[in-house]
N, C-alpha and C. Protein backbone atom coordinates (compact mmCIF):
# COMPACT_ATOMS: atom_id res chain seq x y z
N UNK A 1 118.33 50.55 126.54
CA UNK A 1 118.08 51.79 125.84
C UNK A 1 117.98 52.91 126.87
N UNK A 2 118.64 53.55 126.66
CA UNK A 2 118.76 55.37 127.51
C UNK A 2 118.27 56.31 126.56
N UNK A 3 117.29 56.95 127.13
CA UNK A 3 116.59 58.10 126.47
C UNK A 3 116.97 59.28 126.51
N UNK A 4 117.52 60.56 126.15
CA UNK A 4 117.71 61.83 126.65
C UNK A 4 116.67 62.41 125.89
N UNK A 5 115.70 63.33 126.43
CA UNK A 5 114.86 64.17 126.03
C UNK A 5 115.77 65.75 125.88
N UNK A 6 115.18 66.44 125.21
CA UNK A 6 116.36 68.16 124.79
C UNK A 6 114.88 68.61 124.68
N UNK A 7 115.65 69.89 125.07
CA UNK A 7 114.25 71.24 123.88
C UNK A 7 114.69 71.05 122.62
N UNK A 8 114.11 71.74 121.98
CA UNK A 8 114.44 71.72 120.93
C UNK A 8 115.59 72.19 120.30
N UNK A 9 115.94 71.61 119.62
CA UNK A 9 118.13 72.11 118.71
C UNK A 9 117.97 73.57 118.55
N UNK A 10 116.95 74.15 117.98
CA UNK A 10 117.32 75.68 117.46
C UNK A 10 116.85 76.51 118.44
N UNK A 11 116.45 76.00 119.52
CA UNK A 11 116.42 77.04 121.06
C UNK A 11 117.19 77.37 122.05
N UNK A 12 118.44 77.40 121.00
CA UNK A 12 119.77 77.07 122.12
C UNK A 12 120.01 75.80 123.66
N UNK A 13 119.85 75.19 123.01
CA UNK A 13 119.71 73.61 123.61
C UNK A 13 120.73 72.96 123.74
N UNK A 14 120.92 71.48 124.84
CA UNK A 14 122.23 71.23 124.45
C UNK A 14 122.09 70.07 123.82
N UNK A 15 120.89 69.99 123.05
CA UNK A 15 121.01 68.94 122.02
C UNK A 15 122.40 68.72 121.04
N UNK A 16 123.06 69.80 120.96
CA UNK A 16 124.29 69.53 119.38
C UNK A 16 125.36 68.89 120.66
N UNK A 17 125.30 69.03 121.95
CA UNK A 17 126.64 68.47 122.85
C UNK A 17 126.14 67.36 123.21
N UNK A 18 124.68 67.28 123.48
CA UNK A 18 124.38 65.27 123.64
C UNK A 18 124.30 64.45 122.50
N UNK A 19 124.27 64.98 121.46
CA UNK A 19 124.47 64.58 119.93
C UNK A 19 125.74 64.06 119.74
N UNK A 20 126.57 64.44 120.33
CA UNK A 20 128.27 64.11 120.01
C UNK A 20 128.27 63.23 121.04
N UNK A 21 127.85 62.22 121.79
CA UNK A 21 127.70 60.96 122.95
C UNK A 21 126.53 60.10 122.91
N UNK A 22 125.85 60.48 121.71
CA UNK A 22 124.64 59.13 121.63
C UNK A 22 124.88 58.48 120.34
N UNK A 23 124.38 57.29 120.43
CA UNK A 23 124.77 56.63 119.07
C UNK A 23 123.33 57.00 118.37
N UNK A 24 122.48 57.50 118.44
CA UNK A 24 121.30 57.52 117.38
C UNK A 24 120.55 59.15 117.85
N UNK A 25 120.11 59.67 117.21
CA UNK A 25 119.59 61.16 117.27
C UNK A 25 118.04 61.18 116.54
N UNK A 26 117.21 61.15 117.64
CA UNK A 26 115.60 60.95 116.22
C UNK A 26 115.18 62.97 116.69
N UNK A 27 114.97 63.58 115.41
CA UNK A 27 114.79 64.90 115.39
C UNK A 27 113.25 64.76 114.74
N UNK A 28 112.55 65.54 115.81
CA UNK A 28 111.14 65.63 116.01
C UNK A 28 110.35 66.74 114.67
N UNK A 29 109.78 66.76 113.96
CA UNK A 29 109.63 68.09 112.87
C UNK A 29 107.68 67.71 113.01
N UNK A 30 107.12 68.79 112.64
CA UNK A 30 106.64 69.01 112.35
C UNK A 30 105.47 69.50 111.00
N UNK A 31 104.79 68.54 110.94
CA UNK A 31 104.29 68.63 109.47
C UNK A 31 103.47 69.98 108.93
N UNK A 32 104.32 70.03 107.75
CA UNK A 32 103.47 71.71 107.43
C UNK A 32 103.56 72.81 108.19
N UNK A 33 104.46 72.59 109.33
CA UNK A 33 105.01 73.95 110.16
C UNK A 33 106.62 74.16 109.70
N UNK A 34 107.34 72.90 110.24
CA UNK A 34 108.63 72.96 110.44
C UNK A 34 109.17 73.27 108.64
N UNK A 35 109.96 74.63 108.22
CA UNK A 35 110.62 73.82 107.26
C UNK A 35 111.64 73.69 106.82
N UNK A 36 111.80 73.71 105.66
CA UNK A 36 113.19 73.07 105.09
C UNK A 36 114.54 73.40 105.76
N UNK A 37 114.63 75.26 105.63
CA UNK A 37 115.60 75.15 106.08
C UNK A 37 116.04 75.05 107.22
N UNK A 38 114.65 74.82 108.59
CA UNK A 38 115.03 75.22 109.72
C UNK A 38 115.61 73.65 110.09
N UNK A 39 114.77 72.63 109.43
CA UNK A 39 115.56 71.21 109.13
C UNK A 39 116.98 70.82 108.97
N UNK A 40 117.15 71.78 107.57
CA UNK A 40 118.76 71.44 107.45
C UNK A 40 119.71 71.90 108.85
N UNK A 41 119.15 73.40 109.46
CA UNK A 41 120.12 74.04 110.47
C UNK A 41 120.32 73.01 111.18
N UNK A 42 119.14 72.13 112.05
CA UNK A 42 118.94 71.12 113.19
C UNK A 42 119.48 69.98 112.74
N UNK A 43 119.24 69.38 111.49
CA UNK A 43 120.40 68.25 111.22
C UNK A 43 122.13 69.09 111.43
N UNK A 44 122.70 69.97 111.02
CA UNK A 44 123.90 71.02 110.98
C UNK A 44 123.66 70.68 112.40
N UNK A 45 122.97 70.93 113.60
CA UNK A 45 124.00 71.51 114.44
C UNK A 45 123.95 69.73 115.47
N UNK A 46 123.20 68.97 114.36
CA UNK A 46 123.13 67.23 115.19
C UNK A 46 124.30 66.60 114.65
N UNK A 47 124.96 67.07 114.15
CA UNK A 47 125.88 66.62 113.05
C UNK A 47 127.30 65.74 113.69
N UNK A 48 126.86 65.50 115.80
CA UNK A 48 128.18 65.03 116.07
C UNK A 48 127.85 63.83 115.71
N UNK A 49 126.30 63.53 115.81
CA UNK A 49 125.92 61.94 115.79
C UNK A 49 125.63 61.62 114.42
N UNK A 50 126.12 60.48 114.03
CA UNK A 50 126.26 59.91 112.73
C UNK A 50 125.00 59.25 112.30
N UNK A 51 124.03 58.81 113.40
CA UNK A 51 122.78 58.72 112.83
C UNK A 51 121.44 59.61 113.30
N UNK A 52 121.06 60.35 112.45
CA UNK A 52 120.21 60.85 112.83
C UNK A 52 118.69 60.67 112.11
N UNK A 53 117.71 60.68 112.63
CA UNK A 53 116.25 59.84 112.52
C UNK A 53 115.47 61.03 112.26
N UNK A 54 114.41 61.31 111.05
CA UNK A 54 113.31 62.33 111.56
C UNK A 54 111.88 61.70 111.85
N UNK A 55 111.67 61.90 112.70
CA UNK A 55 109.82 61.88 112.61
C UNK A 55 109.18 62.94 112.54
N UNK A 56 108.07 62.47 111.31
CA UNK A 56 107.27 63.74 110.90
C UNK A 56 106.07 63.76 111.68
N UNK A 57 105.77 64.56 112.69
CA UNK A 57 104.33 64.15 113.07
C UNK A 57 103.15 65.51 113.04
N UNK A 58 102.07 65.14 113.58
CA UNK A 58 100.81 65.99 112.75
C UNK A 58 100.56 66.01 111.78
N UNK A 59 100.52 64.99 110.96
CA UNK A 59 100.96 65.06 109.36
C UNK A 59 99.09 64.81 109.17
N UNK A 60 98.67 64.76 108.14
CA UNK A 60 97.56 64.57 107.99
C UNK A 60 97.36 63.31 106.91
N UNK A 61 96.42 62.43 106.58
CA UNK A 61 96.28 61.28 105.75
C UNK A 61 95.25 61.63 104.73
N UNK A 62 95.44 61.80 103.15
CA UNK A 62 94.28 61.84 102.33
C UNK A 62 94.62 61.10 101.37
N UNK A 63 93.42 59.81 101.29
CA UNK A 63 94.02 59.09 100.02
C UNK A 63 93.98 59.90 98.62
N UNK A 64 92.99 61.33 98.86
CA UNK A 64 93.70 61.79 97.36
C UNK A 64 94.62 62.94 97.08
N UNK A 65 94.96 63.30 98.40
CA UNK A 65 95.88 64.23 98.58
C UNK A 65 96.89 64.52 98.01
N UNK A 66 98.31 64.95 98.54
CA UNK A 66 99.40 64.76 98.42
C UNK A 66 99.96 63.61 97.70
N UNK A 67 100.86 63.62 97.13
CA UNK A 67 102.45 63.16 96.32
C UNK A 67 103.21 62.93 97.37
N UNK A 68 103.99 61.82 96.88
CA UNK A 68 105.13 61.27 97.97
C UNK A 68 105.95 62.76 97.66
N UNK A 69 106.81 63.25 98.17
CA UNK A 69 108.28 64.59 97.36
C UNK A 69 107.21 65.82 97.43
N UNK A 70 105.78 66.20 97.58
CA UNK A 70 105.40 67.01 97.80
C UNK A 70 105.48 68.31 98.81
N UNK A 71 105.92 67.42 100.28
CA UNK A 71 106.16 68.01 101.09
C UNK A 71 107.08 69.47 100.93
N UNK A 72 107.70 69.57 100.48
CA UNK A 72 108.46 70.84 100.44
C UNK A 72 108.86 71.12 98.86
N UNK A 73 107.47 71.09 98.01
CA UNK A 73 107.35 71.88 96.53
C UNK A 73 108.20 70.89 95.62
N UNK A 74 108.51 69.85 96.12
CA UNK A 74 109.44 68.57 94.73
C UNK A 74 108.30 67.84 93.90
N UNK A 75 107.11 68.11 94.24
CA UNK A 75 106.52 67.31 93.27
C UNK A 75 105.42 68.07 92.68
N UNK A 76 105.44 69.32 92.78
CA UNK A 76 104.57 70.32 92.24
C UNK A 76 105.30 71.29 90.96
């Protein structure tokens, strides 16, 4: 396994040109900051690599919280 670390895709990075030479792409987001559409742009510009992974992190845990589809107004 070879790792490449990037800044981030929408900071003018050369994540979208190491994207087109790795076989797997995991895109880092942020819970309750990052959203939707700045998501779709960063999948758009990962788009050489055919798999791409998100992890959501900072997310917070409440067993009475949130709805699975909540995250971005689908279950409200």
């Amino acid at each position: 396994i070879v790792i490449f670390d990037s800044p981030p895709a929408l900071a003018a990075s050369p994540a979208a040109e190491l994207a087109k030479h790795v076989g797997q792409t995991v895109l880092v987001a942020r819970a309750d900051s990052t959203g939707q559409s700045a998501l779709e742009d960063a999948v758009r510009l990962l788009s050489g690599c055919s798999d791409i992974k998100l992890l959501l992190n900072a997310t917070q845990f409440s067993p009475s919280g949130r709805n699975f589809g909540s995250y971005y107004g689908y279950g409200e």
